[in-house]
Protein backbone atom coordinates (compact mmCIF):
# COMPACT_ATOMS: atom_id res chain seq x y z
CA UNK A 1 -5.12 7.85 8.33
CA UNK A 2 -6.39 9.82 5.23
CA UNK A 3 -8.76 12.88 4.91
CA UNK A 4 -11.91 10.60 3.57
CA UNK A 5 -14.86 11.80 1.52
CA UNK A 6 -17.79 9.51 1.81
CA UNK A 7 -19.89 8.78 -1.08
CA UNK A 8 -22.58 6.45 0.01
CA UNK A 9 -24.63 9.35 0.46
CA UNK A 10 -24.09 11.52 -2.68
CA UNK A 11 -26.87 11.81 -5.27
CA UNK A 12 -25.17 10.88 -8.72
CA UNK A 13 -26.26 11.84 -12.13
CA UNK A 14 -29.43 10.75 -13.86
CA UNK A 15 -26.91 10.08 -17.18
CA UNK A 16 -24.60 7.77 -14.96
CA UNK A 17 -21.65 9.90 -15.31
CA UNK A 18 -19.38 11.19 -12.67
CA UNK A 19 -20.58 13.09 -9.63
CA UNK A 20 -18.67 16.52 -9.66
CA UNK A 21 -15.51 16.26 -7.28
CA UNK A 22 -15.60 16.84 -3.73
CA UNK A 23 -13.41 20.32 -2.56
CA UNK A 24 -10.60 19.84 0.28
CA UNK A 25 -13.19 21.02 2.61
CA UNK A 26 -15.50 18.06 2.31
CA UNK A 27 -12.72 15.68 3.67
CA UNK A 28 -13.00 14.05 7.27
CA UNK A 29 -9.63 13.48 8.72
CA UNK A 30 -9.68 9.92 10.17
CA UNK A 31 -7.04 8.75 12.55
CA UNK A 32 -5.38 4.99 11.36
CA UNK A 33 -6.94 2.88 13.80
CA UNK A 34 -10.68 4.56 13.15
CA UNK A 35 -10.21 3.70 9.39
CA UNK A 36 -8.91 0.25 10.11
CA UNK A 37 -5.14 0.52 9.93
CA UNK A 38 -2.85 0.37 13.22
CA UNK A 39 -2.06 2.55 16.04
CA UNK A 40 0.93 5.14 15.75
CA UNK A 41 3.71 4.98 15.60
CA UNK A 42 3.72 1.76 13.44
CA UNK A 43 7.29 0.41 14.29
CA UNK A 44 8.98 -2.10 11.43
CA UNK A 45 11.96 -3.93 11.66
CA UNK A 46 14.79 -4.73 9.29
CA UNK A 47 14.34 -8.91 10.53
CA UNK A 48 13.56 -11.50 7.95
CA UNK A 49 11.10 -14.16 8.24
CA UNK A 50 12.52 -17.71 7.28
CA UNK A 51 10.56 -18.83 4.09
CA UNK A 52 7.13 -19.92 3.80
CA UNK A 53 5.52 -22.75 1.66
CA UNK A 54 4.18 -21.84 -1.61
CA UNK A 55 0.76 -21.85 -1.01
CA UNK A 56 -1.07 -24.73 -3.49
CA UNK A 57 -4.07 -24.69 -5.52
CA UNK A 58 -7.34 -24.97 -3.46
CA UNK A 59 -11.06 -25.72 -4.56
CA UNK A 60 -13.37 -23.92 -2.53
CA UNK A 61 -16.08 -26.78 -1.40
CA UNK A 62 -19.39 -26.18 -2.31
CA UNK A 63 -22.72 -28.09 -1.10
CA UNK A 64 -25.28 -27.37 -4.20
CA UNK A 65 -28.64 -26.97 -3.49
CA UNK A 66 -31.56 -29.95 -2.96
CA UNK A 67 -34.19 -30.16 -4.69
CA UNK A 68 -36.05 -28.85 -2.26
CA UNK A 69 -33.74 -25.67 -1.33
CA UNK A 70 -34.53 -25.28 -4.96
CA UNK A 71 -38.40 -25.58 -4.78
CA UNK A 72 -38.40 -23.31 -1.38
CA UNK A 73 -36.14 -20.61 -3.32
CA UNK A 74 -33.54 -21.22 -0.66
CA UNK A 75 -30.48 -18.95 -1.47
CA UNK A 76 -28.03 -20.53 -3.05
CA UNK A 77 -24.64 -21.84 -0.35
CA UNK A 78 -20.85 -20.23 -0.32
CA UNK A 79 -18.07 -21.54 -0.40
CA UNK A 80 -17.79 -23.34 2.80
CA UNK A 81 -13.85 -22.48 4.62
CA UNK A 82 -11.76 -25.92 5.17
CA UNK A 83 -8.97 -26.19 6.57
CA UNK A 84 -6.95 -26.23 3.30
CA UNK A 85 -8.55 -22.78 2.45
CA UNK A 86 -7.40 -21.37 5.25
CA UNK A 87 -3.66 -22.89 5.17
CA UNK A 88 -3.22 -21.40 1.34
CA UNK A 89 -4.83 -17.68 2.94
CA UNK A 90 -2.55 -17.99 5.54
CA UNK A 91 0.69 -19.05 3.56
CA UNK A 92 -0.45 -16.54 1.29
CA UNK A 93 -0.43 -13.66 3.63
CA UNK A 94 3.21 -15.20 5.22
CA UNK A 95 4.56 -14.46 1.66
CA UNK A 96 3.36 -11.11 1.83
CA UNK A 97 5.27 -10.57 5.11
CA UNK A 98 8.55 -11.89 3.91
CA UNK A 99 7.98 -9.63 0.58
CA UNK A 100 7.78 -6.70 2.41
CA UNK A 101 10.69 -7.77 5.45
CA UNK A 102 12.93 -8.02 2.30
CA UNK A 103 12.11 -4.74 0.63
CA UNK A 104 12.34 -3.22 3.99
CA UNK A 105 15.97 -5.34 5.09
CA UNK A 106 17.81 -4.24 1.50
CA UNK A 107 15.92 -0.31 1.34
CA UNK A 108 16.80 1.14 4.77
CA UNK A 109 20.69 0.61 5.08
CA UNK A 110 20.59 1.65 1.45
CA UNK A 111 18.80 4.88 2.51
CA UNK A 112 21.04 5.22 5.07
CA UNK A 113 23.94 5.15 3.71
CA UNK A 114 22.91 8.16 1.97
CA UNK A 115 22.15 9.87 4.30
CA UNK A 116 18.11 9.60 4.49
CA UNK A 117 16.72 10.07 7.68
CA UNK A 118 13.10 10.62 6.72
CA UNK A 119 10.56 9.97 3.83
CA UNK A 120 7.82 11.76 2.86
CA UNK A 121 4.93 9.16 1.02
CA UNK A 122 1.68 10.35 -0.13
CA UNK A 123 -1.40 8.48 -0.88
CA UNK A 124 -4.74 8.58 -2.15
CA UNK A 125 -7.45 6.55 -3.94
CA UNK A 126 -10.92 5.06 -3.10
CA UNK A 127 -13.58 2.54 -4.59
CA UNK A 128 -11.09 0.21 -6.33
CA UNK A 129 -7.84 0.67 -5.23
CA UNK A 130 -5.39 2.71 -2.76
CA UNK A 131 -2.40 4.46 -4.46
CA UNK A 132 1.00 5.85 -2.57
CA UNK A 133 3.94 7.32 -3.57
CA UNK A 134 7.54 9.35 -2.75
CA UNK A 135 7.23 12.88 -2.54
CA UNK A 136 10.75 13.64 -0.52
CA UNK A 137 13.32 12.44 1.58
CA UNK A 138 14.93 14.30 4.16
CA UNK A 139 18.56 14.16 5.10
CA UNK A 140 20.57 14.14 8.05
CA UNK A 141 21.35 17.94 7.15
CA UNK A 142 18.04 18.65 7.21
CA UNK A 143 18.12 19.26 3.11
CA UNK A 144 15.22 17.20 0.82
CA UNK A 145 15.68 15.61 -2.50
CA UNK A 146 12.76 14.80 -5.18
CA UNK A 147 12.46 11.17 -5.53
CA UNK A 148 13.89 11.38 -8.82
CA UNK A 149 17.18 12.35 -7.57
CA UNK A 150 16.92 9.93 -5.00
CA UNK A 151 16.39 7.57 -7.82
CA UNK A 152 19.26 8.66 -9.27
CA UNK A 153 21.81 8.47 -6.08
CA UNK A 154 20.24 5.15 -5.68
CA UNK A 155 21.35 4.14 -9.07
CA UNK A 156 24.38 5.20 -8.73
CA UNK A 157 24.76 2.99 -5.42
CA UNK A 158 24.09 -0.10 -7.36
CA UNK A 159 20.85 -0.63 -5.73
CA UNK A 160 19.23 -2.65 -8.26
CA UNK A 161 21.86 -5.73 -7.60
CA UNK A 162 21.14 -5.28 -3.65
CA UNK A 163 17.87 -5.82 -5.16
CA UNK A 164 18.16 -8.55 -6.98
CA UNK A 165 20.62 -10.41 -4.28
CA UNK A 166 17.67 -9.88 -1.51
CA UNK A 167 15.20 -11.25 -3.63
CA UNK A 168 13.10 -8.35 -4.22
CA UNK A 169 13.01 -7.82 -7.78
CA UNK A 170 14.46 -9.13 -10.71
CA UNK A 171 16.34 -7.28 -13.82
CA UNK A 172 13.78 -6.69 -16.22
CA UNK A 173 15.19 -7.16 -19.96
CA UNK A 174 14.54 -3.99 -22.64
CA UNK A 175 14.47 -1.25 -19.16
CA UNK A 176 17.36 0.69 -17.92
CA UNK A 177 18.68 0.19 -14.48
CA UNK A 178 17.99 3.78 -13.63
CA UNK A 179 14.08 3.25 -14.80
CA UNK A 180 13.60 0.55 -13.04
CA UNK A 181 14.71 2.02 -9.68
CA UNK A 182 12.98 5.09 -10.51
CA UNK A 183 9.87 2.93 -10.57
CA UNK A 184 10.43 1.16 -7.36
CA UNK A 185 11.24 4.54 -5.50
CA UNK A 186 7.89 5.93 -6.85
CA UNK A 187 5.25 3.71 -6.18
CA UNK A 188 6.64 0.03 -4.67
CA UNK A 189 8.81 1.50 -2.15
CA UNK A 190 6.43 3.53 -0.39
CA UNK A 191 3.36 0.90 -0.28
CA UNK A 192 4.57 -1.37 1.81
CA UNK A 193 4.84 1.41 4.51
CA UNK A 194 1.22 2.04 3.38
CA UNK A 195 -0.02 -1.31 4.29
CA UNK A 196 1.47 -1.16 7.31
CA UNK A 197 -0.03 2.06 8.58
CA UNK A 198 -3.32 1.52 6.75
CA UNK A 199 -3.86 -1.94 6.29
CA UNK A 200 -4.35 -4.39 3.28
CA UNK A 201 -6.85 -2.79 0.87
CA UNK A 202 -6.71 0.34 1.60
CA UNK A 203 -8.24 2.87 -0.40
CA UNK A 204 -10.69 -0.01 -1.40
CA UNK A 205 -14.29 1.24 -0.43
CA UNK A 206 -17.51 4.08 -1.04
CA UNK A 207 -15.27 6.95 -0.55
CA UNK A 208 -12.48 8.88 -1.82
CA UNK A 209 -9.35 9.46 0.39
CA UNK A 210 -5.82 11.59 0.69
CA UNK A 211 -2.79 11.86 2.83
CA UNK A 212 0.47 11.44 4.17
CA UNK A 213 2.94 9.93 6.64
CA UNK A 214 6.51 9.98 7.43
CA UNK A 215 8.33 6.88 7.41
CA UNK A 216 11.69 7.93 10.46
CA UNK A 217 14.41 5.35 9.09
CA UNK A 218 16.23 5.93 12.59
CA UNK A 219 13.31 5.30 14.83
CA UNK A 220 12.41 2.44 12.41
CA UNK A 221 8.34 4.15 12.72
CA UNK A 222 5.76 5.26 10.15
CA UNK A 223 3.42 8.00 11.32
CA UNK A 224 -0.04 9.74 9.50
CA UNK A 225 0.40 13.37 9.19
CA UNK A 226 -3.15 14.87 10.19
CA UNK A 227 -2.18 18.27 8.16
CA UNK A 228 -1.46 16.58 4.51
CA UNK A 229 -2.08 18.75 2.07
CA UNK A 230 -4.66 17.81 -0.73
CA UNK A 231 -1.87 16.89 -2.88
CA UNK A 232 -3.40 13.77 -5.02
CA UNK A 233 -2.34 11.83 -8.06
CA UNK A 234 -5.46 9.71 -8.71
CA UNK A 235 -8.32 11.39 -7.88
CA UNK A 236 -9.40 14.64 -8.12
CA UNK A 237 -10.44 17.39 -5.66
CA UNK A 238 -11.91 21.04 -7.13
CA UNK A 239 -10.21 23.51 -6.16
């Protein structure tokens, strides 16, 4: 998992701003499964799920309050969890899987055919929102490419109507093939591998987090890399 820098005990600002940023040395290293994600190797599989329903529109149930909650200062009730709450959470989260099966069932023999073996995928983030991305891929000769050349190789491979056909993503009008592959090899491509290793909502908490993991198209495995450097994108870390 990521080197984490917990800030439920920092003392912020009088003025509200910003804290100063943490250094590299401040970060804990946490293994995946102590921060909530899975145990390594995560293995994946290129197998598609058959197709869920499309979840419907619930309406949470809510009991309001008696009179005499009201008079007692009772607190006020949640939303209680039927049974059609938790059939839309759970088609919800089926559609998630089959999202991700299909990016993973069109991207892999892609990669392979080019020869990728291995990826290289950063992340970082905290309190709102996790964040990951391409930094390399390695091929079978042991030499790396950039992600925008492997955008590029990609393009040229017609990957964006592989795409398209697997129901990943559709042709978006006024942006050029090349950009939109570009953008799917630098940020969609690599969270799904995230979320697997991690877990949903990662980078979502009182803390501020980096890393890396290698995602071994042959072995069909993503694993942390416990010596990531502090290479970040979204937040910052003095130097």
């Amino acid at each position: 998992m990521p080197f984490v820098f917990d800030q439920t005990e920092i003392e912020w600002p009088d003025d509200e701003s910003d804290p100063p940023p943490p250094r590299a040395n401040q970060f804990v290293y946490l293994p995946p499964p102590e921060f909530g994600g899975a145990r390594e190797p995560v293995h994946f599989t290129l197998d598609i799920p058959p197709e869920p329903p499309v979840p419907g529109p619930v309406t949470p149930v809510i009991t309001r309050p008696s009179l005499w909650d009201r008079l007692w200062g009772r607190r006020l009730p949640t939303a209680q969890v039927t049974p059609a709450v938790k059939t839309t959470a759970e088609a919800w989260a089926a559609r998630e899987v089959l999202t991700r099966q299909r990016l993973i069932a069109v991207t892999v023999p892609a990669l392979r055919e080019l020869g990728v073996q291995r990826l290289y995928c950063r992340y970082d983030g905290g309190n709102d929102e996790g964040f990951s991305w391409l930094d390399s891929a390695t091929l079978h000769d042991g030499s790396r490419v950039d992600a925008d050349a492997l955008a590029q190789r990609l393009t040229e491979q017609r990957f964006l109507d592989r795409l398209i056909a697997g129901g990943v993503m559709n042709r978006i009008d006024g942006t050029s093939e090349r950009d939109q592959i570009a953008s799917f090899v630098r940020d969609w491509m690599c969270t799904e591998w995230a979320t697997l290793l991690l877990g949903r909502g990662y980078g979502t908490g009182e803390y501020v987090m980096y890393g890396a993991f290698v995602v071994d198209l042959d072995a069909c495995s993503v694993v942390d890399d416990p010596r990531a450097d502090p290479v970040t994108s979204n937040i910052e870390i003095a130097r």
